[in-house]
C-alpha atoms as a PDB file:
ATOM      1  CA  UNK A   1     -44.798  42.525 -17.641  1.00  0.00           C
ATOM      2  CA  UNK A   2     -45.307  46.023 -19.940  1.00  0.00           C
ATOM      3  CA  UNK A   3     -41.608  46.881 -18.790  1.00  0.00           C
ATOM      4  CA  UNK A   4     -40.309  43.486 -19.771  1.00  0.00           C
ATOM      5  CA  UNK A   5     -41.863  43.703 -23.360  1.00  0.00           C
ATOM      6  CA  UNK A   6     -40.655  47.399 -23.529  1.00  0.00           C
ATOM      7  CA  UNK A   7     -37.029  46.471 -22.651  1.00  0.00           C
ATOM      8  CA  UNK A   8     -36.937  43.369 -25.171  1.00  0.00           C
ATOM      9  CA  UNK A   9     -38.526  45.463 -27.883  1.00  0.00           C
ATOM     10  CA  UNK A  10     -36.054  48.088 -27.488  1.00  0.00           C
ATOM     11  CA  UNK A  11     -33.117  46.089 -27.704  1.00  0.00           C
ATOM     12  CA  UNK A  12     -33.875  44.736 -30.275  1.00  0.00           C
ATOM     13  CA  UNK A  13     -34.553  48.032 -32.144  1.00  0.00           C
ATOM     14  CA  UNK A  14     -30.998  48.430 -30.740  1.00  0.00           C
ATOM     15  CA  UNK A  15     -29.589  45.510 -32.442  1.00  0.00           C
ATOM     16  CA  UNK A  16     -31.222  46.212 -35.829  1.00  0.00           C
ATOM     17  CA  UNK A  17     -29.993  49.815 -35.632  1.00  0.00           C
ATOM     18  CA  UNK A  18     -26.151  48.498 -35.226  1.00  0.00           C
ATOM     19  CA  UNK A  19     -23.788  48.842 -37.864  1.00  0.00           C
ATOM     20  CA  UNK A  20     -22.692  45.078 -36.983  1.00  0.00           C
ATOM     21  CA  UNK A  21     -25.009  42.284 -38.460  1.00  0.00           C
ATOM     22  CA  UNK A  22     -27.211  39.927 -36.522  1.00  0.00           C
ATOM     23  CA  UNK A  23     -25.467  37.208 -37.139  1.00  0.00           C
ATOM     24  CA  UNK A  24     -22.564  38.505 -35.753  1.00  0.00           C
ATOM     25  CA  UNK A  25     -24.200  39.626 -32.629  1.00  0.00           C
ATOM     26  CA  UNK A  26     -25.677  36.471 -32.082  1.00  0.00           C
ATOM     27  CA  UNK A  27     -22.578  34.482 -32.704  1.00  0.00           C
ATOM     28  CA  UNK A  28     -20.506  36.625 -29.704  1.00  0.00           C
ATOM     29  CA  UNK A  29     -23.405  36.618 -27.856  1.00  0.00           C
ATOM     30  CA  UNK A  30     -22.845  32.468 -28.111  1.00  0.00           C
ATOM     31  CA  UNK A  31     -19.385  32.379 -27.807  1.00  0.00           C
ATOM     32  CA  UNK A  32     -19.880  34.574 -24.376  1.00  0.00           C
ATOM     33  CA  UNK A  33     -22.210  31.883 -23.175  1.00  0.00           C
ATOM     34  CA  UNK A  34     -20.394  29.091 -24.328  1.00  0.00           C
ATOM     35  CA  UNK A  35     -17.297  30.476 -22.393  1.00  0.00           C
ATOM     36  CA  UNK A  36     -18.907  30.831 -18.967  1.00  0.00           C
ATOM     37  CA  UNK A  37     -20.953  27.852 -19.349  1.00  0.00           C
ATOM     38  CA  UNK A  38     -17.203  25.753 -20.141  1.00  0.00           C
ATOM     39  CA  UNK A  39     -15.570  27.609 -17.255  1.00  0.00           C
ATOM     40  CA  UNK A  40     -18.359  26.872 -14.607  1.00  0.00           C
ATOM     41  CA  UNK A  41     -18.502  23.105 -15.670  1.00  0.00           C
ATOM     42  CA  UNK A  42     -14.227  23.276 -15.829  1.00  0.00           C
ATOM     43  CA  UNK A  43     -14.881  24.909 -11.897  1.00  0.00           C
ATOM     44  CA  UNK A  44     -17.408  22.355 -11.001  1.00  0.00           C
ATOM     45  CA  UNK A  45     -15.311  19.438 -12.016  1.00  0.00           C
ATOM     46  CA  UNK A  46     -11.511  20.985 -10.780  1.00  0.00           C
ATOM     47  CA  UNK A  47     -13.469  21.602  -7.508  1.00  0.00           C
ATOM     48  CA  UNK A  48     -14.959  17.690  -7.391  1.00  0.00           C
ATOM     49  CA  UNK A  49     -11.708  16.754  -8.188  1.00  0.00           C
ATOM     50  CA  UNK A  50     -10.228  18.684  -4.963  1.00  0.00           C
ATOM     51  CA  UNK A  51     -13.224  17.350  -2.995  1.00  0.00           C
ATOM     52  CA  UNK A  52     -11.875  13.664  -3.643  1.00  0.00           C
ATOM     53  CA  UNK A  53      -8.605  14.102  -2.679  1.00  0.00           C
ATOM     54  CA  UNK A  54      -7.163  12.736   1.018  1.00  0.00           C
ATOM     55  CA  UNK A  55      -3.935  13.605   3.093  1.00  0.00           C
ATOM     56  CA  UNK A  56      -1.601  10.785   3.174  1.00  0.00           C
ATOM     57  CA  UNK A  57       1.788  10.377   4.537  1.00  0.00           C
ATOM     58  CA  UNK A  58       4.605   7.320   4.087  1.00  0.00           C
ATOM     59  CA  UNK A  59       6.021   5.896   6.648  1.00  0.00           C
ATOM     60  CA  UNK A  60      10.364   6.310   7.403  1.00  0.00           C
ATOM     61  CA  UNK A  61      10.241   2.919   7.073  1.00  0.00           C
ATOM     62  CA  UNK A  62       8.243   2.694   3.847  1.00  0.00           C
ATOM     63  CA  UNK A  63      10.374   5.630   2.468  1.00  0.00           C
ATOM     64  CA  UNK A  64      13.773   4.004   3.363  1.00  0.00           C
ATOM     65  CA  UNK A  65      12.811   1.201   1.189  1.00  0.00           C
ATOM     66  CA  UNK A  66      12.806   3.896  -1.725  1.00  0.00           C
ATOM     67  CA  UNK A  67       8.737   4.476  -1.562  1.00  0.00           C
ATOM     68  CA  UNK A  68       7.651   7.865  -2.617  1.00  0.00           C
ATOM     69  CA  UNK A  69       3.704   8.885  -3.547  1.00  0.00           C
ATOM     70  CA  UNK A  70       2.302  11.950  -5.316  1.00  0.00           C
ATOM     71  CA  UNK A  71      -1.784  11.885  -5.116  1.00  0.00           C
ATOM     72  CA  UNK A  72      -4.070   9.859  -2.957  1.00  0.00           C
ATOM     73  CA  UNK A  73      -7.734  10.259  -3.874  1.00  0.00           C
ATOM     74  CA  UNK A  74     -10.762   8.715  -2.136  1.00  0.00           C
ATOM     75  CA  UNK A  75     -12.565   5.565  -4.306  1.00  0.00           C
ATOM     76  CA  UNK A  76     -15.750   7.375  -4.080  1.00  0.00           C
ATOM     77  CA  UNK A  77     -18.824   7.566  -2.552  1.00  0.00           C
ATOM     78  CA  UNK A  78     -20.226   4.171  -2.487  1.00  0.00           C
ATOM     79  CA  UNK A  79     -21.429   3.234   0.914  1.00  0.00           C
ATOM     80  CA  UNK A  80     -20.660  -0.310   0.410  1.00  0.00           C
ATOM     81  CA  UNK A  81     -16.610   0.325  -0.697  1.00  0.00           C
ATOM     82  CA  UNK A  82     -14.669   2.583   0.930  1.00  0.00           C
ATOM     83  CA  UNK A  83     -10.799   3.603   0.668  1.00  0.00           C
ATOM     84  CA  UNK A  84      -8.480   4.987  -1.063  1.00  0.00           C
ATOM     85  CA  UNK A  85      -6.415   5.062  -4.213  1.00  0.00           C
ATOM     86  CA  UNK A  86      -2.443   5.984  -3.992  1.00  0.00           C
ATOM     87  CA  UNK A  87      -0.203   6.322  -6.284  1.00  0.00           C
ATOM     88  CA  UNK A  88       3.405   5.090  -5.532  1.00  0.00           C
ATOM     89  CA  UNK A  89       6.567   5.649  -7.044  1.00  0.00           C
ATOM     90  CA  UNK A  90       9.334   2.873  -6.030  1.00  0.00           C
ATOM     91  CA  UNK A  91      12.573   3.500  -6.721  1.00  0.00           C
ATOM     92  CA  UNK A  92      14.192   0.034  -6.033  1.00  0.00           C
ATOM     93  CA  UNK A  93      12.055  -3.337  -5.763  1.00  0.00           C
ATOM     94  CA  UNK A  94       9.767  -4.092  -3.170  1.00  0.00           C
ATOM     95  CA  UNK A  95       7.502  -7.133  -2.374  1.00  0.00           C
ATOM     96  CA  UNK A  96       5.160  -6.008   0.685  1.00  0.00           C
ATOM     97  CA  UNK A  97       2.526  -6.427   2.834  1.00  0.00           C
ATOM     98  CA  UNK A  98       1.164  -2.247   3.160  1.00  0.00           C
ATOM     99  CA  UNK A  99      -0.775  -1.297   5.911  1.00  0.00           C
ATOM    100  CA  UNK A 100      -3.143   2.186   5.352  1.00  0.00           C
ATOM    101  CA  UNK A 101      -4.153   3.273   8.683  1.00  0.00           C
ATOM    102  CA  UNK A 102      -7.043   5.630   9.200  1.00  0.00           C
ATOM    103  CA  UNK A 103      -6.453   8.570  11.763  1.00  0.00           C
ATOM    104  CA  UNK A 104      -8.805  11.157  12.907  1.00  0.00           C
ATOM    105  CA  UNK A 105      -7.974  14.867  14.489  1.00  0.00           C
ATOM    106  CA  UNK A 106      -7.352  13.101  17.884  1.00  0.00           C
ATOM    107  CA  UNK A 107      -4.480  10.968  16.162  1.00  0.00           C
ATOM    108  CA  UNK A 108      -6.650   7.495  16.901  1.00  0.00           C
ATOM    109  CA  UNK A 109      -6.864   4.660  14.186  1.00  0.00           C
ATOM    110  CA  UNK A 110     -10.483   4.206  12.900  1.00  0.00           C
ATOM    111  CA  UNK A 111      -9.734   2.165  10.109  1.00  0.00           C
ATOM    112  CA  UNK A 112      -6.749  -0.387   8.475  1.00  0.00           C
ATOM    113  CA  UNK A 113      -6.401  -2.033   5.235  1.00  0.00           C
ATOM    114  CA  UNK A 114      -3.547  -4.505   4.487  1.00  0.00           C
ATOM    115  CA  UNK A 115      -2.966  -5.148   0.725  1.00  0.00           C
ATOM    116  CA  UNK A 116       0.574  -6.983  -0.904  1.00  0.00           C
ATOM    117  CA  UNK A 117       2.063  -4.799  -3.354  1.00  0.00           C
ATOM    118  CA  UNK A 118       4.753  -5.673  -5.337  1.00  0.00           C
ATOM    119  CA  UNK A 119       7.122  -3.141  -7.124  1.00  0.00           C
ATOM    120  CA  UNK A 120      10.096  -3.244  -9.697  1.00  0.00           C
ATOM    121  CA  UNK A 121      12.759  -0.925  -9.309  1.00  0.00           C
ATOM    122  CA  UNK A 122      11.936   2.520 -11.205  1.00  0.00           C
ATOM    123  CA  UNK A 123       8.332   1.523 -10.745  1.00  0.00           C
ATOM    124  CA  UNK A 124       4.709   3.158 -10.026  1.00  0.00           C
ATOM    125  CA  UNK A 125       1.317   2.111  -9.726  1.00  0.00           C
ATOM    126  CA  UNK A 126      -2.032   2.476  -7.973  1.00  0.00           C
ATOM    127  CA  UNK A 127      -2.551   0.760  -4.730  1.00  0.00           C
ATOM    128  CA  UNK A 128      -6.066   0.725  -3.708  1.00  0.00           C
ATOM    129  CA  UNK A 129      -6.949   0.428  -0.427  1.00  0.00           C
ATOM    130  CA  UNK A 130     -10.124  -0.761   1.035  1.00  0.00           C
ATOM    131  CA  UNK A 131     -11.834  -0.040   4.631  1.00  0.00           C
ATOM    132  CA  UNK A 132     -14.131  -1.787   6.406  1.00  0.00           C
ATOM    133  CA  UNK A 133     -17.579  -0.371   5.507  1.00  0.00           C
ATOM    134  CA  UNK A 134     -18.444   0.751   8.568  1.00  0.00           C
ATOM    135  CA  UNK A 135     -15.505   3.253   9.218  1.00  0.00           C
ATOM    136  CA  UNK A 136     -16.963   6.624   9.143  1.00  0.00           C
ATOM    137  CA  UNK A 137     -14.719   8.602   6.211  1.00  0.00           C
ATOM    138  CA  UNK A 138     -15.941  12.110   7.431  1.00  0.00           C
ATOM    139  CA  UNK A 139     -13.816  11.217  10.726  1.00  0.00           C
ATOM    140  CA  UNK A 140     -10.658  10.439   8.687  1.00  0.00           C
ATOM    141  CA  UNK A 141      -8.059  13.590   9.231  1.00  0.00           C
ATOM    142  CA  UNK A 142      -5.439  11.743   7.306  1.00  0.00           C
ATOM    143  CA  UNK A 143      -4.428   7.804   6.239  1.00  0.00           C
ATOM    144  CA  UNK A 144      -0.964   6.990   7.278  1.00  0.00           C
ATOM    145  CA  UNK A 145       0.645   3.623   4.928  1.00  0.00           C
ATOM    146  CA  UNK A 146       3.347   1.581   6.239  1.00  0.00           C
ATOM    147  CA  UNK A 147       5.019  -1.601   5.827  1.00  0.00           C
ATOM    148  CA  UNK A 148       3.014  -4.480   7.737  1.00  0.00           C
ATOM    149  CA  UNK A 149       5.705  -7.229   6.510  1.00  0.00           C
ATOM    150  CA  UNK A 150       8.417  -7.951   3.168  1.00  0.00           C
ATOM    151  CA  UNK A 151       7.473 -10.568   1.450  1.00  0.00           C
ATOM    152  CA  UNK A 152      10.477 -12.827  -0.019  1.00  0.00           C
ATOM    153  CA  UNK A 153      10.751 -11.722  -3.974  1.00  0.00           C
ATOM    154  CA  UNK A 154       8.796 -13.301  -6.106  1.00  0.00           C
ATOM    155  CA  UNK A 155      10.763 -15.539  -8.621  1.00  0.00           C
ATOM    156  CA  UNK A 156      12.274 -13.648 -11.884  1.00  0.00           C
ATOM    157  CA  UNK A 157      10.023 -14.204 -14.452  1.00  0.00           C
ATOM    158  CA  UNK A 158      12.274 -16.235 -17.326  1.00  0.00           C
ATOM    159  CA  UNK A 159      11.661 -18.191 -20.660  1.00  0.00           C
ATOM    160  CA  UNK A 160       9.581 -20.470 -21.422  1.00  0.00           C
ATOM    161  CA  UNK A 161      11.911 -23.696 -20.774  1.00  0.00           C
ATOM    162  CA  UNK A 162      11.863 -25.657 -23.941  1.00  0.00           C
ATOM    163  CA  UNK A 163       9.728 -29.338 -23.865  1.00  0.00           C
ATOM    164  CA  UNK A 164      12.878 -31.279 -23.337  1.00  0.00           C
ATOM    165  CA  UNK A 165      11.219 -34.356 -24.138  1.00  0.00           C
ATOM    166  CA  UNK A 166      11.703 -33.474 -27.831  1.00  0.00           C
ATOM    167  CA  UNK A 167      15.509 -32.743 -27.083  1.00  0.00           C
ATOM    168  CA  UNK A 168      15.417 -36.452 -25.097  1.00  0.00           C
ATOM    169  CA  UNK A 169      13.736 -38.271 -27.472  1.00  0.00           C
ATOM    170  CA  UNK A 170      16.237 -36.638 -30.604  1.00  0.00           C
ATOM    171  CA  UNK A 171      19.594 -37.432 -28.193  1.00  0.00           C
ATOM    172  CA  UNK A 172      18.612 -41.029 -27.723  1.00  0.00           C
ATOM    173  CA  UNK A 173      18.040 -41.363 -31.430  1.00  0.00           C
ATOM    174  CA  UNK A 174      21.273 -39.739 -31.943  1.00  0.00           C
ATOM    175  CA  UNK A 175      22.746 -42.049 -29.363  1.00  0.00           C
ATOM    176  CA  UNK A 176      21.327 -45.452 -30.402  1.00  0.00           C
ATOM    177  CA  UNK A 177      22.765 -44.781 -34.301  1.00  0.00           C
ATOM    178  CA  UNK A 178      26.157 -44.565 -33.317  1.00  0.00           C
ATOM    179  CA  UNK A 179      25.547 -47.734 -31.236  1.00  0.00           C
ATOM    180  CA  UNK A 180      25.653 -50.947 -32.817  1.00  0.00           C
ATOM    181  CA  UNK A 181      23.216 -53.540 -31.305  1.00  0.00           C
ATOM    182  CA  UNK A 182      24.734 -56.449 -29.532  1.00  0.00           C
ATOM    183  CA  UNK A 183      24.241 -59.443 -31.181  1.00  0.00           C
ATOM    184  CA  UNK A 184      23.779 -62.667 -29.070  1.00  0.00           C
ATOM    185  CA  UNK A 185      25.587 -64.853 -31.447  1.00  0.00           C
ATOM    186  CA  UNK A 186      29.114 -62.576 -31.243  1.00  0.00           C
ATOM    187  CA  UNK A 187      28.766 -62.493 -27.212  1.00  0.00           C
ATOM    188  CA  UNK A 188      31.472 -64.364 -25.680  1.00  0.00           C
ATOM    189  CA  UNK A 189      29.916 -67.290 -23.891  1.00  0.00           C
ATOM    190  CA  UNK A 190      31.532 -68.113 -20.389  1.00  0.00           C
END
């Protein structure tokens, strides 16, 4: 405890002996801190960031139909929802039933998740993926996502179609002015 006191007492007759002010001191002595302190918590969240992601790889079949992906992170780690998030790039329209397959180091399926997915040419989204809760995600090795079945297109999305009753209701109007009523004293009798 003596030594302790000693060695805080004397640098601080340091300090005050400097040429540099206090302030000064203190403020790189901050900065220093601040620094490390920024880089650990930049470490600690690049390296919980690695933690979360998953190996994933695309079928030839899902890849001929112009599917591409770039990261594939897992959801998290709540025991009650567990999968994966992928992000897929399409490069030409596709309306799908996906099937992510769960594979461990022995190349056996643990796990499946079908979703539908629909893209639009030079598209890209999210697919989430969810397991059954009991699959075991410390067994996974690697997902594997292929196409379970195409869907028929869904219908282009178009306009609005104009109430035609308006349009109707103005063209018999329109109709019955040029018309002139029939008058049952000028009809012909037999």
């Amino acid at each position: 405890m003596k030594h302790a006191i000693i060695i805080i007492l004397a640098t601080i007759g340091i300090l005050a002996g400097c040429e540099k002010n206090d302030e000064s001191m203190a403020k790189q002595a901050g900065d220093k801190v601040g620094q490390v302190v920024t880089e650990f918590a930049s470490g600690v969240g690049h390296g919980i960031d690695k933690s979360m992601d998953v190996a994933v790889e695309l079928s030839p079949k899902l890849t001929a139909e112009g599917i591409s992906n770039t990261v594939a992170k897992s959801i998290g780690m709540n025991p009650n929802e567990k999968g994966i998030s992928v992000y897929l790039i399409a490069a030409k329209e596709l309306n799908a039933k996906l099937l992510a397959k769960a594979m461990d180091k022995q190349g056996q399926e643990i796990g499946r998740s079908i979703v539908d997915a629909y893209f639009q040419t030079d598209d890209a989204q999210y697919i989430k993926f969810i397991f059954n809760k009991e699959m075991d995600t410390q067994l996974v090795d690697k997902y594997t996502i292929d196409i379970k079945e195409i869907l028929l297109k869904p219908p282009a999305t178009t306009q609005e179609p104009q109430d035609q009753s308006q349009d109707q209701t103005e063209d018999n109007q329109a109709s019955s002015s040029t018309k002139t009523p029939a008058d049952p004293a000028q009809t012909p009798s037999p």
